[in-house]
Protein backbone atom coordinates (compact mmCIF):
# COMPACT_ATOMS: atom_id res chain seq x y z
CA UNK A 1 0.00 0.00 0.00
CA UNK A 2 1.32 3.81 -0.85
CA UNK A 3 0.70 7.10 0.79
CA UNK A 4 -2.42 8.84 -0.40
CA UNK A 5 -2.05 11.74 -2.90
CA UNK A 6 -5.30 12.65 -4.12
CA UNK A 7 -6.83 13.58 -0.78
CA UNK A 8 -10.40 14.51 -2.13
CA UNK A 9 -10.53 10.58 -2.30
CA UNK A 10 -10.49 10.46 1.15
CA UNK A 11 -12.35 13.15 2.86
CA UNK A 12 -14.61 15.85 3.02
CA UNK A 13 -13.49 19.70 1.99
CA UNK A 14 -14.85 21.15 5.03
CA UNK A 15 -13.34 20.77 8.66
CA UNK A 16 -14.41 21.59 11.94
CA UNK A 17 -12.24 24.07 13.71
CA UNK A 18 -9.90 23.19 16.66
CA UNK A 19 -11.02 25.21 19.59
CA UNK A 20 -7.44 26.51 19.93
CA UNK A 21 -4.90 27.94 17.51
CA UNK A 22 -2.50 26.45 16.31
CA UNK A 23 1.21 28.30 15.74
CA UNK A 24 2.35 27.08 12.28
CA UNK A 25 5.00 24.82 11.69
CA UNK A 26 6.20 22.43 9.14
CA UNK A 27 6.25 18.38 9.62
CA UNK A 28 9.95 17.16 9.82
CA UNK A 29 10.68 14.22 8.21
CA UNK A 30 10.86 12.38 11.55
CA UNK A 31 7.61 13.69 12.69
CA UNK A 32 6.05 12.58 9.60
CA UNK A 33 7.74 8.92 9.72
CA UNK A 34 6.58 7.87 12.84
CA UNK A 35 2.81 9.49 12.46
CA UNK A 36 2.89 7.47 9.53
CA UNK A 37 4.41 4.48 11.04
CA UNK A 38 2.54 4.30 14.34
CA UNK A 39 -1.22 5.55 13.47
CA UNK A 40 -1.44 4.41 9.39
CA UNK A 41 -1.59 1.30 7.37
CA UNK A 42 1.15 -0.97 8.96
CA UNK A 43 2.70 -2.17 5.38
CA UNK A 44 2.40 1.18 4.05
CA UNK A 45 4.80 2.41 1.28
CA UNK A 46 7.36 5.49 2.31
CA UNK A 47 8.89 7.63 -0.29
CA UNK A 48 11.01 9.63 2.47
CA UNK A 49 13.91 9.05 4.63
CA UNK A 50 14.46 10.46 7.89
CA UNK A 51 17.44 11.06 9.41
CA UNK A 52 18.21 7.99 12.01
CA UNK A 53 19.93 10.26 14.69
CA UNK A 54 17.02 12.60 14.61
CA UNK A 55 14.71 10.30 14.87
CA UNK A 56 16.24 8.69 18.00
CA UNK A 57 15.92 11.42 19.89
CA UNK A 58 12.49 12.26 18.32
CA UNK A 59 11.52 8.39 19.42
CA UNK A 60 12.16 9.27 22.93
CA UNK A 61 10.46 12.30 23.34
CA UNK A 62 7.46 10.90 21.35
CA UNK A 63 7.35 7.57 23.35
CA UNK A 64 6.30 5.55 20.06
CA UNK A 65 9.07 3.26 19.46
CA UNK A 66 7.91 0.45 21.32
CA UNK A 67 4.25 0.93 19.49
CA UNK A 68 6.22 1.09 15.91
CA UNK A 69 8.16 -2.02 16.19
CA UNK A 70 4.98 -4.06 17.68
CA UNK A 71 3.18 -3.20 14.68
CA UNK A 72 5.74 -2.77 11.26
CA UNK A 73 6.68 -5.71 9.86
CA UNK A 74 10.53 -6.37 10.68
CA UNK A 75 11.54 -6.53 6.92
CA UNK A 76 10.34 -3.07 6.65
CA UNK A 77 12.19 -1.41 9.51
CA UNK A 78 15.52 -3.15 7.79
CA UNK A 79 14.21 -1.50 4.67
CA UNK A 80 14.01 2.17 5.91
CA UNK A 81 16.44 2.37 8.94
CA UNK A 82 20.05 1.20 9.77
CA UNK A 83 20.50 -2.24 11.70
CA UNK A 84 21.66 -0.37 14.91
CA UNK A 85 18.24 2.03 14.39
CA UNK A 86 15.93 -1.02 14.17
CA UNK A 87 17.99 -3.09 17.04
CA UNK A 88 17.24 -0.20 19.55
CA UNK A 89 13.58 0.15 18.52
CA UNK A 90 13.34 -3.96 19.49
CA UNK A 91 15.16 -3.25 22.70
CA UNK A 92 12.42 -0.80 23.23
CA UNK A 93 9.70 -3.16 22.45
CA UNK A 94 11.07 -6.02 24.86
CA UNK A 95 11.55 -3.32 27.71
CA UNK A 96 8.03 -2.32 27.37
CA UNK A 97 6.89 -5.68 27.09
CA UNK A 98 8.81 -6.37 31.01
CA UNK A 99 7.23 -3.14 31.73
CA UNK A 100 4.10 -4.05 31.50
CA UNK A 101 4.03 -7.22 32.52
CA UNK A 102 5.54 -6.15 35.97
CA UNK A 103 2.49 -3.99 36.06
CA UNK A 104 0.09 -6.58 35.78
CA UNK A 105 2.38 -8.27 38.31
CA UNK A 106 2.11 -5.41 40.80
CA UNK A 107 -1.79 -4.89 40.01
CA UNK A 108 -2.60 -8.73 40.83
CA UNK A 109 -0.19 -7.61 44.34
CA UNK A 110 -2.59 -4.52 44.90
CA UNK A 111 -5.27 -6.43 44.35
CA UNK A 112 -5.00 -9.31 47.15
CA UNK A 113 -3.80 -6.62 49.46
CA UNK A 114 -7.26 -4.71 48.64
CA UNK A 115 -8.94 -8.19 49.23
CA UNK A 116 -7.80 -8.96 52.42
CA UNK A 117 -8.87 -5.35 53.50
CA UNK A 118 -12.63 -5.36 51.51
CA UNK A 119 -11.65 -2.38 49.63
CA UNK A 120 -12.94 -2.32 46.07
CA UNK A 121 -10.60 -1.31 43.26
CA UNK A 122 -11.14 -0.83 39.70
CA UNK A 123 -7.65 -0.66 37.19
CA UNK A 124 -7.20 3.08 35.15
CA UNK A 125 -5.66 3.53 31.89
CA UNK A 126 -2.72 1.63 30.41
CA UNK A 127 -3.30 -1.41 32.51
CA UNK A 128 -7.11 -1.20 32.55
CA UNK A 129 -6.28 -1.31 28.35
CA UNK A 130 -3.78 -4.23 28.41
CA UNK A 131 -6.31 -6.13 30.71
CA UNK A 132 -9.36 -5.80 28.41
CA UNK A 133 -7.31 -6.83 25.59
CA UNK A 134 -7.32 -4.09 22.96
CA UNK A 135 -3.38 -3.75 22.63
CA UNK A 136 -1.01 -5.19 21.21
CA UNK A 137 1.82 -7.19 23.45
CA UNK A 138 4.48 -4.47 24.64
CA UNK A 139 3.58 -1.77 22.29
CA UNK A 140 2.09 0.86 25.19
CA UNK A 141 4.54 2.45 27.23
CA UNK A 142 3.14 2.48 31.00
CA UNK A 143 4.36 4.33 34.05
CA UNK A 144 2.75 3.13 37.07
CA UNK A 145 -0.40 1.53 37.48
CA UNK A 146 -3.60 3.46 38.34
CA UNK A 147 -6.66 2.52 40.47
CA UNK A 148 -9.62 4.17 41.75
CA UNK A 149 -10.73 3.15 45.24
CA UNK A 150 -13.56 4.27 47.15
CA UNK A 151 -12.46 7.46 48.61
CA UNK A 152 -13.10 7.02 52.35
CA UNK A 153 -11.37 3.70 51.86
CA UNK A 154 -7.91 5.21 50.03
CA UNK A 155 -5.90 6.20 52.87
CA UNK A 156 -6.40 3.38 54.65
CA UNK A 157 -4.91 1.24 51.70
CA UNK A 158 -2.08 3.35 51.04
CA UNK A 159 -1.02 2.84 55.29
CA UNK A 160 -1.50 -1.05 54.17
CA UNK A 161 0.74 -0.69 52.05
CA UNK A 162 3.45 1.55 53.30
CA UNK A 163 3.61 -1.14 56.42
CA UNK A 164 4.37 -3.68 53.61
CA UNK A 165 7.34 -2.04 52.55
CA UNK A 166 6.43 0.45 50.06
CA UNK A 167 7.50 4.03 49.87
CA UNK A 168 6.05 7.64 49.35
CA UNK A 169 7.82 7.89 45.69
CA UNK A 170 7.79 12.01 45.83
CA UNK A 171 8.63 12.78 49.74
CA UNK A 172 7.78 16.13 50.40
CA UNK A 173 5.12 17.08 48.17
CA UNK A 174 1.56 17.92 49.62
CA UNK A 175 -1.45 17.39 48.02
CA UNK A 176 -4.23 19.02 48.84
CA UNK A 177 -7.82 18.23 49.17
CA UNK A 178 -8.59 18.89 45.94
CA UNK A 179 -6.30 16.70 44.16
CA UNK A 180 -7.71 13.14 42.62
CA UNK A 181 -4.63 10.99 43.52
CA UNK A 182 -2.54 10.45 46.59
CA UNK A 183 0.85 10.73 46.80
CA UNK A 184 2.43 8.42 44.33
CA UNK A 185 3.95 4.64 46.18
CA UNK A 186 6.94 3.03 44.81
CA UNK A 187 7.49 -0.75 45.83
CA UNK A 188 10.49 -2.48 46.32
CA UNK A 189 11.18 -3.10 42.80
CA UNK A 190 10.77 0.84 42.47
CA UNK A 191 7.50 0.25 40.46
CA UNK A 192 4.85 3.02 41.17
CA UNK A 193 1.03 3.32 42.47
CA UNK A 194 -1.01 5.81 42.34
CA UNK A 195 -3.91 5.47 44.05
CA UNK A 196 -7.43 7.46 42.94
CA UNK A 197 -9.89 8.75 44.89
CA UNK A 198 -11.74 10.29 42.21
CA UNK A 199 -11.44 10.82 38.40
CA UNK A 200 -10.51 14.09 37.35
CA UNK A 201 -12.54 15.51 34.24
CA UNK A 202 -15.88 13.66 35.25
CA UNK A 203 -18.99 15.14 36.29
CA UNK A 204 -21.76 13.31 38.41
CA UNK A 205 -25.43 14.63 38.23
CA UNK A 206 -25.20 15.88 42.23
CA UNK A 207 -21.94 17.91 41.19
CA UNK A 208 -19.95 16.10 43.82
CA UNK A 209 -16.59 14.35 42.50
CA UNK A 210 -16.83 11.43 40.24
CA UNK A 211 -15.69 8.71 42.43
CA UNK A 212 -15.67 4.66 42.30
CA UNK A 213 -19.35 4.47 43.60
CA UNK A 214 -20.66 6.52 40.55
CA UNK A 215 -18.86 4.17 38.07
CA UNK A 216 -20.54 1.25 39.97
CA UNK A 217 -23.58 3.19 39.67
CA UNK A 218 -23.85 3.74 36.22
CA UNK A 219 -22.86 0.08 35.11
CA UNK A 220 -19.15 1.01 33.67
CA UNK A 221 -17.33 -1.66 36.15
CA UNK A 222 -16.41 -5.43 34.99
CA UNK A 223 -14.20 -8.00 36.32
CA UNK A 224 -11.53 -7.97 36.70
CA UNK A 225 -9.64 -11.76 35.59
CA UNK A 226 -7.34 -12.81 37.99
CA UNK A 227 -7.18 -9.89 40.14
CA UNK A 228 -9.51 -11.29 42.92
CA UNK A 229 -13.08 -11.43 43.61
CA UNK A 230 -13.44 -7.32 44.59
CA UNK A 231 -10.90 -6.23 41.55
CA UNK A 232 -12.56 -4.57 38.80
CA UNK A 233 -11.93 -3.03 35.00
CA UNK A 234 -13.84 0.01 33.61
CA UNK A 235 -15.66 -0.26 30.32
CA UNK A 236 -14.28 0.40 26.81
CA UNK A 237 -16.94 3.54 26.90
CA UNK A 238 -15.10 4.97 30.50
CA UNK A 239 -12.24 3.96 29.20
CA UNK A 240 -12.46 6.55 25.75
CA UNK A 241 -13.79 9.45 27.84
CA UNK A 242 -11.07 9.08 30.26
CA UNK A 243 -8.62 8.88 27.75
CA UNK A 244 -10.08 11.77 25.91
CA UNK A 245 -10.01 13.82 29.15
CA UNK A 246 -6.79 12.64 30.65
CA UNK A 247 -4.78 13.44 26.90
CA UNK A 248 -6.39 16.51 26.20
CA UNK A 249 -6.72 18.69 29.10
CA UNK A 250 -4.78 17.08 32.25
CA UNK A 251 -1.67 16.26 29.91
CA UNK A 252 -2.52 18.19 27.07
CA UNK A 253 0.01 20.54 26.96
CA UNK A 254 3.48 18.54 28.19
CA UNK A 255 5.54 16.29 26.39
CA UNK A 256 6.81 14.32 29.28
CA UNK A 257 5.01 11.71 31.43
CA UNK A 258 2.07 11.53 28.98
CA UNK A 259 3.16 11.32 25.37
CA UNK A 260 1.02 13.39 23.47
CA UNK A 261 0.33 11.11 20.29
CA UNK A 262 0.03 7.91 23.05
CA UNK A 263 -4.17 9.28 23.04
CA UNK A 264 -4.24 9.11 19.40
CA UNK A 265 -2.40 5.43 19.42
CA UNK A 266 -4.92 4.46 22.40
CA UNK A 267 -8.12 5.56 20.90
CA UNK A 268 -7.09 4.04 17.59
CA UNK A 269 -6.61 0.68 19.53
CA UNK A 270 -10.43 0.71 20.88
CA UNK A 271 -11.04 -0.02 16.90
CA UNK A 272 -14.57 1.35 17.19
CA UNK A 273 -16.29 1.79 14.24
CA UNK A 274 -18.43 5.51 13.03
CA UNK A 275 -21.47 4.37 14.70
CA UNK A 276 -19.65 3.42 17.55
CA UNK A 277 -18.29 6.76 18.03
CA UNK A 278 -21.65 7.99 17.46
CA UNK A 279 -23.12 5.85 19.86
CA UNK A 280 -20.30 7.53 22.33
CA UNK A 281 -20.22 10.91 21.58
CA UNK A 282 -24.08 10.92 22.08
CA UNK A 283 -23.83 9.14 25.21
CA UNK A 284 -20.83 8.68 27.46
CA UNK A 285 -19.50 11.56 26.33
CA UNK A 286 -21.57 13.38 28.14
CA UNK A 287 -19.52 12.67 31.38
CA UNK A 288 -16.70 14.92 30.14
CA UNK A 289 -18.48 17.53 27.99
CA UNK A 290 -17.77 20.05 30.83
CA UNK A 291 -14.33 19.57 30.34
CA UNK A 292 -14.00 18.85 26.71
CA UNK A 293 -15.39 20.63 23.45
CA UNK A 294 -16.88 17.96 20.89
CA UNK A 295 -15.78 19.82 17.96
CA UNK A 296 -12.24 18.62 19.42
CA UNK A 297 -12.81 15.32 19.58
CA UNK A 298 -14.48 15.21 15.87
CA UNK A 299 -11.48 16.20 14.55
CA UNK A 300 -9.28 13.92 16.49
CA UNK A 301 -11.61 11.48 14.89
CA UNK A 302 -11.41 12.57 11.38
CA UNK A 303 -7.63 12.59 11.35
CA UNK A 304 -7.33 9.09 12.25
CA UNK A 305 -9.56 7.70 9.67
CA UNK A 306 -7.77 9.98 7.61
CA UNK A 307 -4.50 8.12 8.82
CA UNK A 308 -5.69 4.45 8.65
CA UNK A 309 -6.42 5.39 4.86
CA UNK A 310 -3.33 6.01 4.09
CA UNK A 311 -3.02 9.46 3.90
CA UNK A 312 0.10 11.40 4.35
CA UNK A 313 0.11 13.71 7.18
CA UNK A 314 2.25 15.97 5.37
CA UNK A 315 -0.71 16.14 2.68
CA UNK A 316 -3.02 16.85 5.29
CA UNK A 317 -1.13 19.83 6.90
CA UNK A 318 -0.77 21.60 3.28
CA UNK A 319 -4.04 21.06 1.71
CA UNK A 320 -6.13 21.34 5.24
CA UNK A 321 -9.43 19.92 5.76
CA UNK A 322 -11.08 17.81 8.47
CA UNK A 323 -8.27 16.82 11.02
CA UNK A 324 -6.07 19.31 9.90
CA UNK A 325 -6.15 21.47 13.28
CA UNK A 326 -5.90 18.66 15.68
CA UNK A 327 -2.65 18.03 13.56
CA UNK A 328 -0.80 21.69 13.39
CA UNK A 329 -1.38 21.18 17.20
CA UNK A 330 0.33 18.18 17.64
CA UNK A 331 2.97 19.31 15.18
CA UNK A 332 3.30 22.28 16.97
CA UNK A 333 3.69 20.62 20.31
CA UNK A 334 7.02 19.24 18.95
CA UNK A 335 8.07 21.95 16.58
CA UNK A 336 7.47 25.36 18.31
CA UNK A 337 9.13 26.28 21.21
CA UNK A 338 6.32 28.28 23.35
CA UNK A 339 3.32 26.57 21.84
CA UNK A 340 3.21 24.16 25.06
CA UNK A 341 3.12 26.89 27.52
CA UNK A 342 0.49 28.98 25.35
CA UNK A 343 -1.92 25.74 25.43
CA UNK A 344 -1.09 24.64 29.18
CA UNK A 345 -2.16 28.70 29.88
CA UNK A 346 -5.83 28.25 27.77
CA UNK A 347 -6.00 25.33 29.60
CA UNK A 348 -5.59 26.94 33.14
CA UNK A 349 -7.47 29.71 32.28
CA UNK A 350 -10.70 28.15 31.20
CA UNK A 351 -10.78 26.14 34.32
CA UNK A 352 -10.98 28.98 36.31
CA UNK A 353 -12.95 31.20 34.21
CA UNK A 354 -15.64 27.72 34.06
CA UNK A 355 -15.99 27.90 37.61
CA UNK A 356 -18.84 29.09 39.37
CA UNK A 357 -19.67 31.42 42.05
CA UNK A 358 -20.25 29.16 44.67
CA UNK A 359 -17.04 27.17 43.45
CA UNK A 360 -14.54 29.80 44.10
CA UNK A 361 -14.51 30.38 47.74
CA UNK A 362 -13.63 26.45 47.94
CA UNK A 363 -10.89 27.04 45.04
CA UNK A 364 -9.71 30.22 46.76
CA UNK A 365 -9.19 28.35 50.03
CA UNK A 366 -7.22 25.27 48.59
CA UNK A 367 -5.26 27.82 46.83
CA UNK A 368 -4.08 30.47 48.33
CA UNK A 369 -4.62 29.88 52.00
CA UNK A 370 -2.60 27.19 52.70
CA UNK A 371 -2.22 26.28 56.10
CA UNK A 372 1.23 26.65 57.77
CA UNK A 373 1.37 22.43 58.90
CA UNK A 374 0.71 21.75 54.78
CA UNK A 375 3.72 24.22 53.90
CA UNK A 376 6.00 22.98 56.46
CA UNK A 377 5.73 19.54 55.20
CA UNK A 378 6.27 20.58 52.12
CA UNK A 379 9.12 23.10 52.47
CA UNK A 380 10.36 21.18 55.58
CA UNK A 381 10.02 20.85 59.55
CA UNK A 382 12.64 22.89 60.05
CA UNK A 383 11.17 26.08 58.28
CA UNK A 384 10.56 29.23 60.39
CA UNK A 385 7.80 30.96 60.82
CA UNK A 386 8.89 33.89 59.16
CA UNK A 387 9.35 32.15 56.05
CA UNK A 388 5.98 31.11 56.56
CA UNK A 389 4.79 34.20 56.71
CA UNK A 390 6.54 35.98 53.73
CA UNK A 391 5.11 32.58 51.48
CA UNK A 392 1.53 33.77 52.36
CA UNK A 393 1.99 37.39 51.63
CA UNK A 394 3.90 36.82 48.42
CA UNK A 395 1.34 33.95 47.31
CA UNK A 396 -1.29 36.26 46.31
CA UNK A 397 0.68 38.30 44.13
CA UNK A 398 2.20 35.37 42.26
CA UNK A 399 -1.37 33.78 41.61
CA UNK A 400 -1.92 36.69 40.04
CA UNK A 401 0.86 37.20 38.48
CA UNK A 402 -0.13 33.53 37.11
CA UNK A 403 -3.35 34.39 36.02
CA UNK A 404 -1.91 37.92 33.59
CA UNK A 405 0.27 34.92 32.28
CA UNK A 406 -2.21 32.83 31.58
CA UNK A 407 -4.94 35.28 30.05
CA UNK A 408 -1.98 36.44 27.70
CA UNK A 409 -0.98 33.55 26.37
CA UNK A 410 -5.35 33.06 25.54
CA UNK A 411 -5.33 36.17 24.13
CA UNK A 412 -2.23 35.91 21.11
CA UNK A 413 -4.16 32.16 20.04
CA UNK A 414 -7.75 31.78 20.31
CA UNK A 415 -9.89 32.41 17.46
């Protein structure tokens, strides 16, 4: 199969706009290759080199390697890259492939430990995919492994745990009570927890936070296999709006710990079909539309059929169309030096400017007045009270300070 050329083949003339501007850049060859390589037809033709050292260092910032090997045939790697390029992208895919499986390893742990305590856990994200099937062996990069426990229940797991050995994996940092995780575990084998109390992103019809008793509710929990009787794995239709809310707006904007292009690879592994996605976007979708702007996610959508067709993403960028926006931003993510910044700002800003009244004096309070026990045991024991005092004077200012920032970097992008 060869690259599309004659895109009015393919698609419609008329796109719907991203709900964020773009800064233009080109597609470098390296870019291109592994869009190409890990989103479109997997024996698909290339008329372009890129250059190996590049792409190396593209490969790691990207996080697609592993994902590329798993799904080219080997013959065609040999073809297009040097035998040291296409040895280090199999050394990726075996490492991911231990990765993972040490995270299945660790959630079966989690899981017995939960048992034995009647707390109720359901898996999140990269695990929660690998567990329901829809990937490929070793292709997804994974971190840690997430779960969402009842919230009343989460502290007393993470004590369980700590008094088995584990670790706090960031010492130091406070979280306050408006955060949706704890403070990340590591185990002996320095593999990482983070334990949920609530899903960021989601909305429940009282307005309180979207917790593990409203995805019971609502029907979105399975079993879990092998995990233990009170072990549990949300449904492909949870699954898609949490991806769509956890790449788009919580780790949007940053390169590292979230690869960008790794929601475009996931939601292209739920192989749903139109009416599938219509079926979701006029449903479950509705969980997230407070967050997320549907014209968004259409366009994610139309780019990837656009991929899977065969067409070339450079093609795409130059002769524009559906997809084309959700693509300048992901180009631009790599290519253009403040364009991360600009969108992590938008972000920030809508969130508070979506807030209502009766919100802020809660946000206010997390945010700016800290109490003095939360700072010291974040800035250490040994802090004086002075210090203390000149962090709450000066906190104001720099929240504002913040905010300007913000607002100026929504101001030089959106439509």
């Amino acid at each position: 199969m060869q690259l599309v050329k004659n895109r009015s083949a393919i698609v419609k003339p008329v796109g719907k706009p991203f709900s964020f501007r773009p800064t233009a850049a080109e597609i470098s060859p390296e870019f291109r290759w592994f869009f190409i390589r890990a989103l479109g037809p997997p024996g698909i033709e290339l008329d372009f080199a890129p250059n190996e050292q590049r792409l190396l260092a593209l490969g790691a910032e990207m996080d697609l390697p592993a994902r590329v090997a798993a799904r080219t045939p080997s013959e065609i790697l040999r073809a297009e890259l040097g035998a040291e390029t296409v040895e280090v992208f199999v050394e990726w895919h075996e490492a991911t492939a231990l990765q993972v499986a040490g995270l299945l390893q660790l959630a079966q742990h989690v899981g017995a430990v939960a048992e034995t305590m009647a707390i109720p856990l359901v898996c999140l994200k990269g695990v929660a995919l690998e567990m329901l099937g829809i990937l490929n062996p070793g292709q997804r990069p994974m971190g840690d492994l997430d779960i969402l426990v009842p919230a009343e229940r989460a502290t007393e797991l993470m004590h369980a745990l700590l008094e088995r050995g584990w670790v706090d994996a960031l010492p130091g940092v406070v979280r306050g009570p408006g955060n949706h995780h704890l403070s990340p575990l590591r185990d002996r084998h320095g593999r990482i927890l983070e334990i949920h109390t609530f899903i960021k992103g989601f909305k429940s019809e009282n307005r309180k936070e979207f917790g593990f008793q409203h995805l019971e509710a609502a029907g979105l929990l399975l079993k879990a296999p092998g995990l233990g009787a009170l072990s549990h794995l949300p449904s492909l239709e949870f699954c898609a709006a949490h991806l769509l809310v956890h790449g788009l707006i919580q780790h949007g904007p940053r390169k590292h710990g979230y690869a960008p292009l790794r929601l475009l690879c996931d939601l292209q592994d739920l192989r749903w079909s139109e009416e599938q996605w219509g079926s979701f976007l006029n449903g479950a979708f509705s969980m997230v539309e407070n967050e997320l702007d549907r014209r968004d996610v259409e366009e994610i959508l139309a780019l990837l059929r656009r991929v899977q067709a065969g067409e070339d993403p450079m093609l795409i960028q130059h002769t524009g169309g559906e997809g084309a926006q959700i693509l300048a931003h992901y180009v631009a993510l790599f290519h253009t030096k403040d364009y991360s910044n600009d969108y992590d700002g938008l972000l920030r800003f809508r969130n508070i400017m979506a807030k209502k009244p009766a919100e802020f004096i809660p946000f206010l309070k997390r945010n700016v007045f800290i109490s003095s026990s939360r700072l010291r045991k974040a800035l250490g024991e040994e802090t004086r009270s002075f210090d203390i005092l000149l962090w709450h004077l000066k906190r104001p200012f720099r929240l504002i300070m913040r905010f300007l920032r913000w607002s100026y970097r929504v101001l030089r992008r959106r439509r």
